[in-house]
Protein backbone atom coordinates (compact mmCIF):
# COMPACT_ATOMS: atom_id res chain seq x y z
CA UNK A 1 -168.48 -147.88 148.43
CA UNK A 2 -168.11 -147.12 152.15
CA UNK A 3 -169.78 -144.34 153.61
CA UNK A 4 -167.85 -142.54 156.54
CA UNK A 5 -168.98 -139.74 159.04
CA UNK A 6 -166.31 -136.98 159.76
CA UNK A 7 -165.67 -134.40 162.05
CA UNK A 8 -164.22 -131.31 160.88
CA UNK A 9 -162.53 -129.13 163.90
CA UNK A 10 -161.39 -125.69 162.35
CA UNK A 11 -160.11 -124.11 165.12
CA UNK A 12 -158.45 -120.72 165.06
CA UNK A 13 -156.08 -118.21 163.32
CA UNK A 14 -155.81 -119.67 159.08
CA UNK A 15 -157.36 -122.94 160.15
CA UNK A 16 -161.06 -122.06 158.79
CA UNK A 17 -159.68 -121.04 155.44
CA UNK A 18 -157.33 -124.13 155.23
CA UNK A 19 -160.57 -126.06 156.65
CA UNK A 20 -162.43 -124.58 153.51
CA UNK A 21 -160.23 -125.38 150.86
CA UNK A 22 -159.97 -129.16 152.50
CA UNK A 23 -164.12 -129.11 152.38
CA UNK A 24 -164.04 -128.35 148.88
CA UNK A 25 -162.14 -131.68 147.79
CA UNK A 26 -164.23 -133.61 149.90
CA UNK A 27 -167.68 -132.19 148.16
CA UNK A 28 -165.48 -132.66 144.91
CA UNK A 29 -164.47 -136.45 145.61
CA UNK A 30 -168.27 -137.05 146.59
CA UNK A 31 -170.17 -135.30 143.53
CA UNK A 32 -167.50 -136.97 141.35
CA UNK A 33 -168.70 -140.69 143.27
CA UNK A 34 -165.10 -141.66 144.48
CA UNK A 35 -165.71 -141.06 148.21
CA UNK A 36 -169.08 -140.97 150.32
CA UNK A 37 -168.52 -138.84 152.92
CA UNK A 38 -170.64 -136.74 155.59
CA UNK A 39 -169.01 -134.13 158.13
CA UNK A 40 -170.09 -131.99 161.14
CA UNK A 41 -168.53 -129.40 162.41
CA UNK A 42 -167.31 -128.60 166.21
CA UNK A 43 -164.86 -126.29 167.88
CA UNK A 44 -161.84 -126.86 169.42
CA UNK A 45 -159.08 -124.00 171.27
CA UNK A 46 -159.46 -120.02 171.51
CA UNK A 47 -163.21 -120.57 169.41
CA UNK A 48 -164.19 -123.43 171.52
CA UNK A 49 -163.48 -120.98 174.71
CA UNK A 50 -165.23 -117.90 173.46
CA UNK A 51 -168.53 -119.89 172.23
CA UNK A 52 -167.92 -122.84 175.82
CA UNK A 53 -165.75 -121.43 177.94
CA UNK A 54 -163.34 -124.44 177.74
CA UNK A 55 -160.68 -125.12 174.94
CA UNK A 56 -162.27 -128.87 174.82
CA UNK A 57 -166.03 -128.88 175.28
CA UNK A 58 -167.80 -131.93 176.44
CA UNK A 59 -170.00 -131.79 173.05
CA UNK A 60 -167.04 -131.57 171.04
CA UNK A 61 -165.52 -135.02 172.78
CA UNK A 62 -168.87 -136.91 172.15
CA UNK A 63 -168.74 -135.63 168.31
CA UNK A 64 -165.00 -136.94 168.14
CA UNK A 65 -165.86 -140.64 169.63
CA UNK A 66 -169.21 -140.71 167.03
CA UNK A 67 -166.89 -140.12 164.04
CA UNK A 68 -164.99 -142.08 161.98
CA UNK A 69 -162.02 -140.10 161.61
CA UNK A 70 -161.31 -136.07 162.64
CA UNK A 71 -159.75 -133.53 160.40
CA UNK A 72 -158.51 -130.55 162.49
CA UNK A 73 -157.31 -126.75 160.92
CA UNK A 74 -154.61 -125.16 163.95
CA UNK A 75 -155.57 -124.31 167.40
CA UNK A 76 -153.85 -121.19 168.84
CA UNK A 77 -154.59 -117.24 169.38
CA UNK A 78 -153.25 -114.02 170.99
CA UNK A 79 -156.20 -113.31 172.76
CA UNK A 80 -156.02 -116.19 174.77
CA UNK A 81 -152.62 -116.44 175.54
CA UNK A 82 -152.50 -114.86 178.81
CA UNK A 83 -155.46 -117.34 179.95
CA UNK A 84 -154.25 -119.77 182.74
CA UNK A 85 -153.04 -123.08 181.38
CA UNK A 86 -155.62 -124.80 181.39
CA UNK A 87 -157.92 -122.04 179.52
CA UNK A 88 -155.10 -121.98 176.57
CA UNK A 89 -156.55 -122.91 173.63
CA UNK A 90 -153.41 -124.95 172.89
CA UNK A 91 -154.70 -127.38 176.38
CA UNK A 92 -157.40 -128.39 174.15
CA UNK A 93 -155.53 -130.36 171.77
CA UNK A 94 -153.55 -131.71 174.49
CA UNK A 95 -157.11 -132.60 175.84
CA UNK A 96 -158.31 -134.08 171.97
CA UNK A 97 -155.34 -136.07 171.84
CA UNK A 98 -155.11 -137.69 175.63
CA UNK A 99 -158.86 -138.19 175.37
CA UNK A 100 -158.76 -140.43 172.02
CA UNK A 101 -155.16 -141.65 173.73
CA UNK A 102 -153.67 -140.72 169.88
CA UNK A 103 -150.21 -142.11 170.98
CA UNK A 104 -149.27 -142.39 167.39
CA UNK A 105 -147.77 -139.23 165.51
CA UNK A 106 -147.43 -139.97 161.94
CA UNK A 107 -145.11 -137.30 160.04
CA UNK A 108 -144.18 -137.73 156.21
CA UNK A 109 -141.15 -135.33 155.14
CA UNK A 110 -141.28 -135.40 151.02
CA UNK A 111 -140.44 -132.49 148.72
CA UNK A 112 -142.55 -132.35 145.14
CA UNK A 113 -139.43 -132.11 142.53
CA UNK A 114 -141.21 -128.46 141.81
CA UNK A 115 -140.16 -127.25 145.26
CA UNK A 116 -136.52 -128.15 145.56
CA UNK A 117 -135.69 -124.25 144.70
CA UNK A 118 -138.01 -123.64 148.27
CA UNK A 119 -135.77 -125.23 150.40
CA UNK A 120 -132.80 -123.65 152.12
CA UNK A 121 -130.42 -126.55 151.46
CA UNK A 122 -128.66 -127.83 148.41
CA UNK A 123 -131.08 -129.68 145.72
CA UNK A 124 -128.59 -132.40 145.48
CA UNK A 125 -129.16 -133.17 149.39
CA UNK A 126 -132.95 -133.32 148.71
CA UNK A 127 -133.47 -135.56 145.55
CA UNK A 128 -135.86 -138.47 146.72
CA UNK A 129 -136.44 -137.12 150.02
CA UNK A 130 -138.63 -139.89 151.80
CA UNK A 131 -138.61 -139.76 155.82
CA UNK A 132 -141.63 -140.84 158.17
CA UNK A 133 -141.06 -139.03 161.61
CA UNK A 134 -143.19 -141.76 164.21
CA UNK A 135 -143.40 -139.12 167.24
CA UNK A 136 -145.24 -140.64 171.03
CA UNK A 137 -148.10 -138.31 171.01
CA UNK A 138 -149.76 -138.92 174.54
CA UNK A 139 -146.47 -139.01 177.20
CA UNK A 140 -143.88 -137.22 178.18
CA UNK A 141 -143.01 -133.55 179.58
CA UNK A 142 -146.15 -132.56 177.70
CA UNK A 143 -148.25 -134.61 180.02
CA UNK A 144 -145.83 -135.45 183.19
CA UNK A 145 -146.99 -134.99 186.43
CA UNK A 146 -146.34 -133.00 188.62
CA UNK A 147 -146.15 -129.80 186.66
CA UNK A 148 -146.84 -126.08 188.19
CA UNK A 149 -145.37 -122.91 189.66
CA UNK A 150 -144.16 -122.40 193.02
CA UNK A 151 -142.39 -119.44 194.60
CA UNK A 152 -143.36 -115.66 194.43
CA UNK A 153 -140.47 -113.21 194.18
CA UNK A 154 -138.44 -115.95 192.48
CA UNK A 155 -141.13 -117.81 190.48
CA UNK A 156 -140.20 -121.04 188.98
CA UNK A 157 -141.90 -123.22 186.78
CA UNK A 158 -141.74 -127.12 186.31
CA UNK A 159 -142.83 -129.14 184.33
CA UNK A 160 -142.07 -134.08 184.17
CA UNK A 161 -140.63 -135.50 181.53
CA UNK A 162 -140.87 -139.12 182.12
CA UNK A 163 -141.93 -142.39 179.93
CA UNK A 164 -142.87 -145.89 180.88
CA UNK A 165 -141.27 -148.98 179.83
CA UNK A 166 -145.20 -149.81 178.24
CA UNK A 167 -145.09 -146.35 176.72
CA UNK A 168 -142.13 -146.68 174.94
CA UNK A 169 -143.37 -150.78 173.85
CA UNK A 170 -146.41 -149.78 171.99
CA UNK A 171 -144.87 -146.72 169.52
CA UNK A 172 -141.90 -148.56 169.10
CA UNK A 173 -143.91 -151.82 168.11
CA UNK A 174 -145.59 -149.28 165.60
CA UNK A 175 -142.64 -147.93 164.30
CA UNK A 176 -141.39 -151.24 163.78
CA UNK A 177 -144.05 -152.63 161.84
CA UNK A 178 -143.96 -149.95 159.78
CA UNK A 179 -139.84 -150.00 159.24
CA UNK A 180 -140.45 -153.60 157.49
CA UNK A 181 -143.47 -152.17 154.79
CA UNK A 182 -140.62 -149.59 154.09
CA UNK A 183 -136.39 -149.94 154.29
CA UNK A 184 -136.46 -151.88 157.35
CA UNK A 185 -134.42 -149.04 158.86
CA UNK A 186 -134.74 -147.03 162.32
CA UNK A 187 -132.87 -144.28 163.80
CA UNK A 188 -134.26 -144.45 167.08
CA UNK A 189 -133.67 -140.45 168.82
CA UNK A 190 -132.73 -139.63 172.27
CA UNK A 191 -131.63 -137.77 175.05
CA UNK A 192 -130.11 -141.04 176.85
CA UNK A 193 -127.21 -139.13 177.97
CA UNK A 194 -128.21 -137.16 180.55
CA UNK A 195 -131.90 -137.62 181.13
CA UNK A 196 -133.73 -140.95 182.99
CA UNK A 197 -136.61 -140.54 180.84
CA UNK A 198 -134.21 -141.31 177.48
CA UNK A 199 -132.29 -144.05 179.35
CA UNK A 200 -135.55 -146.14 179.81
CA UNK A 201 -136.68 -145.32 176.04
CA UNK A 202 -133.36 -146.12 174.61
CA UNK A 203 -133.57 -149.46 176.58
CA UNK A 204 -136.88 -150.64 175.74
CA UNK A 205 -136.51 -150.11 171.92
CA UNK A 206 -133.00 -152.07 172.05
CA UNK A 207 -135.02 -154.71 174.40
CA UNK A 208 -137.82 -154.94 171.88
CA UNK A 209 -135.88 -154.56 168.55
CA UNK A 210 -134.21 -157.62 170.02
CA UNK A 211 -136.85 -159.80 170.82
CA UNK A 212 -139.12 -159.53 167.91
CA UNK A 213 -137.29 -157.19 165.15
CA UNK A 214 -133.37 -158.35 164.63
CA UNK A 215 -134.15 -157.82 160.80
CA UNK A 216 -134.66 -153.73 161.28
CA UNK A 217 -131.74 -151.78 161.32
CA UNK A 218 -131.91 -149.92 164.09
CA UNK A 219 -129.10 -147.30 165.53
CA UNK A 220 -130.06 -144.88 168.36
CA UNK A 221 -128.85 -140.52 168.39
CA UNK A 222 -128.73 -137.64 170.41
CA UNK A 223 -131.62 -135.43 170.03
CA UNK A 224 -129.03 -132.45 169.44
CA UNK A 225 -126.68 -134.45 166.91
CA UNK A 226 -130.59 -135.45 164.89
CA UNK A 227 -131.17 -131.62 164.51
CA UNK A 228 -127.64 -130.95 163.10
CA UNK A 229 -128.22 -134.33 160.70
CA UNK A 230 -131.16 -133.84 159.06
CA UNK A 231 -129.83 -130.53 157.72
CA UNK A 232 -126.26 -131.76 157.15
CA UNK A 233 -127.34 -135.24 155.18
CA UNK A 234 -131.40 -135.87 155.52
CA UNK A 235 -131.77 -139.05 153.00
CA UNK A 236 -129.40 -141.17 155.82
CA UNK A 237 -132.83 -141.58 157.18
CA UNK A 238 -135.91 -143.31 156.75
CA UNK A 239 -138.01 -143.59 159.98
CA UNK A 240 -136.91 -141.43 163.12
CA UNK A 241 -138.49 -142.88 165.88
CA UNK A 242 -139.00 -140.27 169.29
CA UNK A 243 -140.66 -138.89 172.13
CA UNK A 244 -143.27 -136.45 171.96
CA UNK A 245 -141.08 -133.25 172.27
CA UNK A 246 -138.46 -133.95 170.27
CA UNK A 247 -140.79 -135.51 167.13
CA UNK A 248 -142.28 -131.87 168.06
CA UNK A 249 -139.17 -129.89 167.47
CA UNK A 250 -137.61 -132.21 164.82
CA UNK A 251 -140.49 -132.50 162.72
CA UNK A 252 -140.84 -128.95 162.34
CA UNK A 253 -137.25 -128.02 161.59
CA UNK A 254 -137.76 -131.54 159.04
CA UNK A 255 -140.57 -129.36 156.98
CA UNK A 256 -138.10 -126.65 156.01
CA UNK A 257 -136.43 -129.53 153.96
CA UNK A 258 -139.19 -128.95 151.99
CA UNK A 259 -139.38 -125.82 151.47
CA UNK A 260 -142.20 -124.65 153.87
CA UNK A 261 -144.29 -125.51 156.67
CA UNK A 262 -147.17 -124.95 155.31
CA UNK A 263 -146.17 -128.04 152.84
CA UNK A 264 -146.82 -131.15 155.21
CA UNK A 265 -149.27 -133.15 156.93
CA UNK A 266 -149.68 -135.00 159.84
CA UNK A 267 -151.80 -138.27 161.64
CA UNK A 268 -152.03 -138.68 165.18
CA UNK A 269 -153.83 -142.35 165.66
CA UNK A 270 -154.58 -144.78 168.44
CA UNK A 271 -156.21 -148.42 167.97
CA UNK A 272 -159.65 -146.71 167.36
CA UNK A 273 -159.32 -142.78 166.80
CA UNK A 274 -157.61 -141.07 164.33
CA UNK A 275 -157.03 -137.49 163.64
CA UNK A 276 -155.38 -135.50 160.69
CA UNK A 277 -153.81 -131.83 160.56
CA UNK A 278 -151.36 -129.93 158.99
CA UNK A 279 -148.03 -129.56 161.30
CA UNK A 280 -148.16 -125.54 161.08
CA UNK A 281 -149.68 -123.40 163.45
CA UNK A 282 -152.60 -121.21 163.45
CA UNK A 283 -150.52 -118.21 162.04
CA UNK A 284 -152.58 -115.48 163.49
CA UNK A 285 -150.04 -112.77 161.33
CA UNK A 286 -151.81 -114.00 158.51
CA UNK A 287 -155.44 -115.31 158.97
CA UNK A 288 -158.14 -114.01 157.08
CA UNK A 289 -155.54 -112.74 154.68
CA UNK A 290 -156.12 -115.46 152.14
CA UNK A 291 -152.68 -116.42 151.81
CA UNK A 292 -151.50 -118.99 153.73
CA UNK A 293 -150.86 -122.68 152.16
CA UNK A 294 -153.71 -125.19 152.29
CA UNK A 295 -152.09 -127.96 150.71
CA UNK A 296 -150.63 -129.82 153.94
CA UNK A 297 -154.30 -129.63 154.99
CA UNK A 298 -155.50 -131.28 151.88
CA UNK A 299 -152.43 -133.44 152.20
CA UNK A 300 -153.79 -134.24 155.76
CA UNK A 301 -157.02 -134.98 153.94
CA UNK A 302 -155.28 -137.51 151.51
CA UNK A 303 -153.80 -139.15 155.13
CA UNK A 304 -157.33 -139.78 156.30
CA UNK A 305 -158.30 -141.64 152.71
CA UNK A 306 -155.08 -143.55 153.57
CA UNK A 307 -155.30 -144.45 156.91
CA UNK A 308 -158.55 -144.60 158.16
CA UNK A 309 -160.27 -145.76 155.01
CA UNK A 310 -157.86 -147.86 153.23
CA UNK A 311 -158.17 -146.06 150.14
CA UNK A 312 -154.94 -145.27 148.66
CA UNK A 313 -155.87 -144.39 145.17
CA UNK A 314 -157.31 -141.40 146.35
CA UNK A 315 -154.77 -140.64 148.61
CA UNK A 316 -152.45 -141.11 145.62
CA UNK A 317 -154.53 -138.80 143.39
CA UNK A 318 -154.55 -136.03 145.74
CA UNK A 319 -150.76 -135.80 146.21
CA UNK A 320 -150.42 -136.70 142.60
CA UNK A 321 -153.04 -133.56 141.36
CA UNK A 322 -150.87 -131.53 144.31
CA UNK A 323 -147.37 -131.96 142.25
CA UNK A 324 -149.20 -130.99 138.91
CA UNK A 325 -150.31 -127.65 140.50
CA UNK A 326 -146.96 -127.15 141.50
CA UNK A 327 -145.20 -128.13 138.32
CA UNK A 328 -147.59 -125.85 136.58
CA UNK A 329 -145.94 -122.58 138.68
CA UNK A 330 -149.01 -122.22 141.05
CA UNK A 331 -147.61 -121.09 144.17
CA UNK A 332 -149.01 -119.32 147.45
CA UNK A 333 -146.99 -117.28 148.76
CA UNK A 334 -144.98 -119.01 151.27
CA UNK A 335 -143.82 -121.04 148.56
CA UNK A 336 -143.25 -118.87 145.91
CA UNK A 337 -139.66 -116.71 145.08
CA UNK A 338 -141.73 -113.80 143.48
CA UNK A 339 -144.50 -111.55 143.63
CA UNK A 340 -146.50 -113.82 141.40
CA UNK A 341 -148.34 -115.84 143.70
CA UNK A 342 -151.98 -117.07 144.48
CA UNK A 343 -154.38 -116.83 147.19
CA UNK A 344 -155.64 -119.67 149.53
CA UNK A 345 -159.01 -120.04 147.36
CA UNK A 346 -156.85 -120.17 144.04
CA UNK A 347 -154.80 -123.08 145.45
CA UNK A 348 -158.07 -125.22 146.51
CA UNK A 349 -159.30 -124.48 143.15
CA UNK A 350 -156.35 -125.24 141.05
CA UNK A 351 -155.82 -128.38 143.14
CA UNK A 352 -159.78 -129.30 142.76
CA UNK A 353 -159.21 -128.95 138.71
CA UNK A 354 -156.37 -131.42 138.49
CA UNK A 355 -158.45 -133.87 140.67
CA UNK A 356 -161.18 -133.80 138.23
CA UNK A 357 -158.79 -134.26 135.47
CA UNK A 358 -156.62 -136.73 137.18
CA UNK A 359 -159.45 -139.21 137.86
C-alpha cells in the first residue's frame, strides 16, 4: 500500500473542529491498515496572520509543494476583516490557490435519500440528484488586474473580470473529459450577453467542443437564468461548466439542494497540486460551539482518497458509512428539524463506527 504525506491547513472560525473530526478517520483508516498516511500541520488566513503576520506564510507554501495532497478547514474571521486586502485572511487562499495554480474547482451536488426532508424544494425534484459543478479556480474578477480604489470624497472601487482564450481551453478540456466518464452532457454558464469576458469563454468552449468533443452535449446559459434553474428543475443537469465567480455563487446556492451547506465537499486541482475543503465558510457565529457539520469535511477527505490517490473504495466507504449515520437519525444541527441533534464530536464518532463496521 502507498504511503502519502499530507498537509492539514485548519484555518479559522469551525475549521479546527471540522479539521478534528476529519483527523480522526484518517488515524481510523490507518490503525485499521486501509490507508498509510502521515500529516503536518500549517496555518493559513486570520491564524496564519496573528502567529506570521501574513495570511500565506512562506513556510506554509514550502509545506504545500512537499505534500502530496492538502486538506484545508475555512479561512475567514471578524477580527481581521477591517485589515487591508491584502492582510484579509480570505487573500490567503487566493494566495494557496494561485500559488499551486489550482485552476480546477471540483463541486459534487448529491443529497443522501435521508436528507430530502432538509431541503427547501420538493422531494420529487431531488430524487437522484447527481451534478458536478467544474468552476475556473485561478482567473477572473477574483484575480484581474488592475483592481483598487481611487477617489476620496466619492470613493470607488474596481475590480477586472477578464479570461484568456488559454484560460478558458484548459478547464473546458477538463470538463470535457470528465462529461464522457459521466452523461456526456454540458451546460456550459455565462454572462455572454453583456460582458467581453463571457463572449470569449462562450467562444472558446463552442471552438473546442467542436474540434475535439462533437459527442458531448453541450448548450450554453445565462448566469442569472442557471440560478433560477437549478431551483426550478436541478436533475436537467449534469456538469455546469463556469468561471470562477459564478461556480462561486452557483455552487453555494446548489448545496441548499441538499439540504445544507455544511453537507458538501469540494477539490480544487492543477496538473500537480491538489487541495480539498468543505464549500462552507468559517462560521465564526458558531465556532467552538461544537455544532457545526463535519461531514462535507470528511466528504472532502473521501475526495482526496479519490483523486489524489486513486482509491475509490475508500472514498466509497466513507460516503457509504456517511448515509448510514444519516439513515440511522444522527443529525447535527444544521441538518436536523428538531431539538434532537448531536454535536460535532458525536458526528465524527458515529461516522468513525460505521467505517469500522462497513469495512
Amino acid at each position: 500500500m502507498n504511503k502519502y504525506k499530507i498537509l492539514l491547513l485548519p484555518g479559522d472560525g469551525v475549521g479546527p473542529e471540522i479539521m478534528k473530526e476529519a483527523v480522526k478517520v484518517i488515524d481510523t483508516l490507518n490503525s485499521i491498515d486501509k490507508s498509510h498516511i502521515s500529516y503536518s500541520y500549517g496555518d493559513i488566513g486570520g491564524i496564519a496572520i496573528d502567529n506570521s503576520g501574513v495570511p500565506f506564510p512562506e513556510n506554509t507554501s514550502i509545506q504545500c509543494r512537499d505534500s502530496d495532497a492538502i486538506l484545508l478547514g475555512a479561512v475567514g474571521t471578524k477580527k481581521h476583516d477591517k485589515n487591508e486586502n491584502t492582510l484579509k485572511p480570505e487573500t490567503g487562499l487566493l494566495q494557496l490557490r494561485k500559488s499551486l495554480d489550482l485552476f480546477i474547482n471540483i463541486r459534487p451536488i448529491f443529497i443522501f435519500d435521508s436528507l430530502i426532508h432538509s431541503s427547501s424544494l420538493k422531494s420529487d425534484l431531488l430524487d437522484n440528484l447527481d451534478i458536478v459543478i467544474v468552476r475556473e479556480l485561478v482567473g477572473d474578477v477574483y484575480f484581474g488586474e488592475p483592481r483598487g480604489f481611487t477617489g476620496s470624497e466619492n470613493k470607488i472601487g474596481f475590480n477586472t473580470m477578464k479570461y484568456s482564450m488559454d484560460e478558458v481551453n484548459r478547464i473546458a478540456d477538463y470538463a470535457f473529459k470528465l462529461a464522457q466518464k459521466r452523461k456526456n452532457k454540458i451546460t456550459s454558464v455565462d454572462k455572454a450577453n453583456v460582458l467581453e469576458a463571457s463572449q470569449v469563454w462562450r467562444e472558446t468552449v463552442s471552438e473546442l467542443h467542436k474540434n475535439n468533443y462533437e459527442n458531448v452535449d453541450l448548450s450554453h446559459m445565462y448566469v442569472d437564468n442557471a440560478a433560477m434553474q437549478l431551483v426550478k428543475d436541478p436533475r436537467q443537469f449534469d456538469i455546469i461548466l463556469t468561471g470562477n465567480l459564478f461556480g462561486d455563487i452557483l455552487s453555494d446556492e446548489a448545496s441548499m439542494l441538499t439540504g445544507s451547506i455544511g453537507m458538501l465537499p469540494s477539490a480544487s486541482l492543477s496538473d500537480n497540486n491538489a487541495v480539498y475543503e468543505p464549500i462552507h465558510g468559517s462560521a465564526p457565529d458558531i465556532a467552538n460551539k461544537g455544532v457545526v457539520n463535519p461531514i462535507a469535511m470528511i466528504l472532502s477527505l473521501g475526495m482526496m482518497f479519490e483523486y489524489s490517490f486513486n482509491n475509490k473504495d475508500i472514498s466509497s466507504l466513507i460516503k457509504k458509512s456517511i448515509g448510514n449515520v444519516l439513515k440511522a437519525g444522527i443529525y447535527t444541527q444544521d441538518i436536523s428539524d428538531s431539538e434532537n441533534f448531536v454535536s460535532t464530536s458525536d458526528m465524527g464518532d458515529a461516522i468513525i463506527k460505521e467505517i469500522k463496521q462497513n469495512v
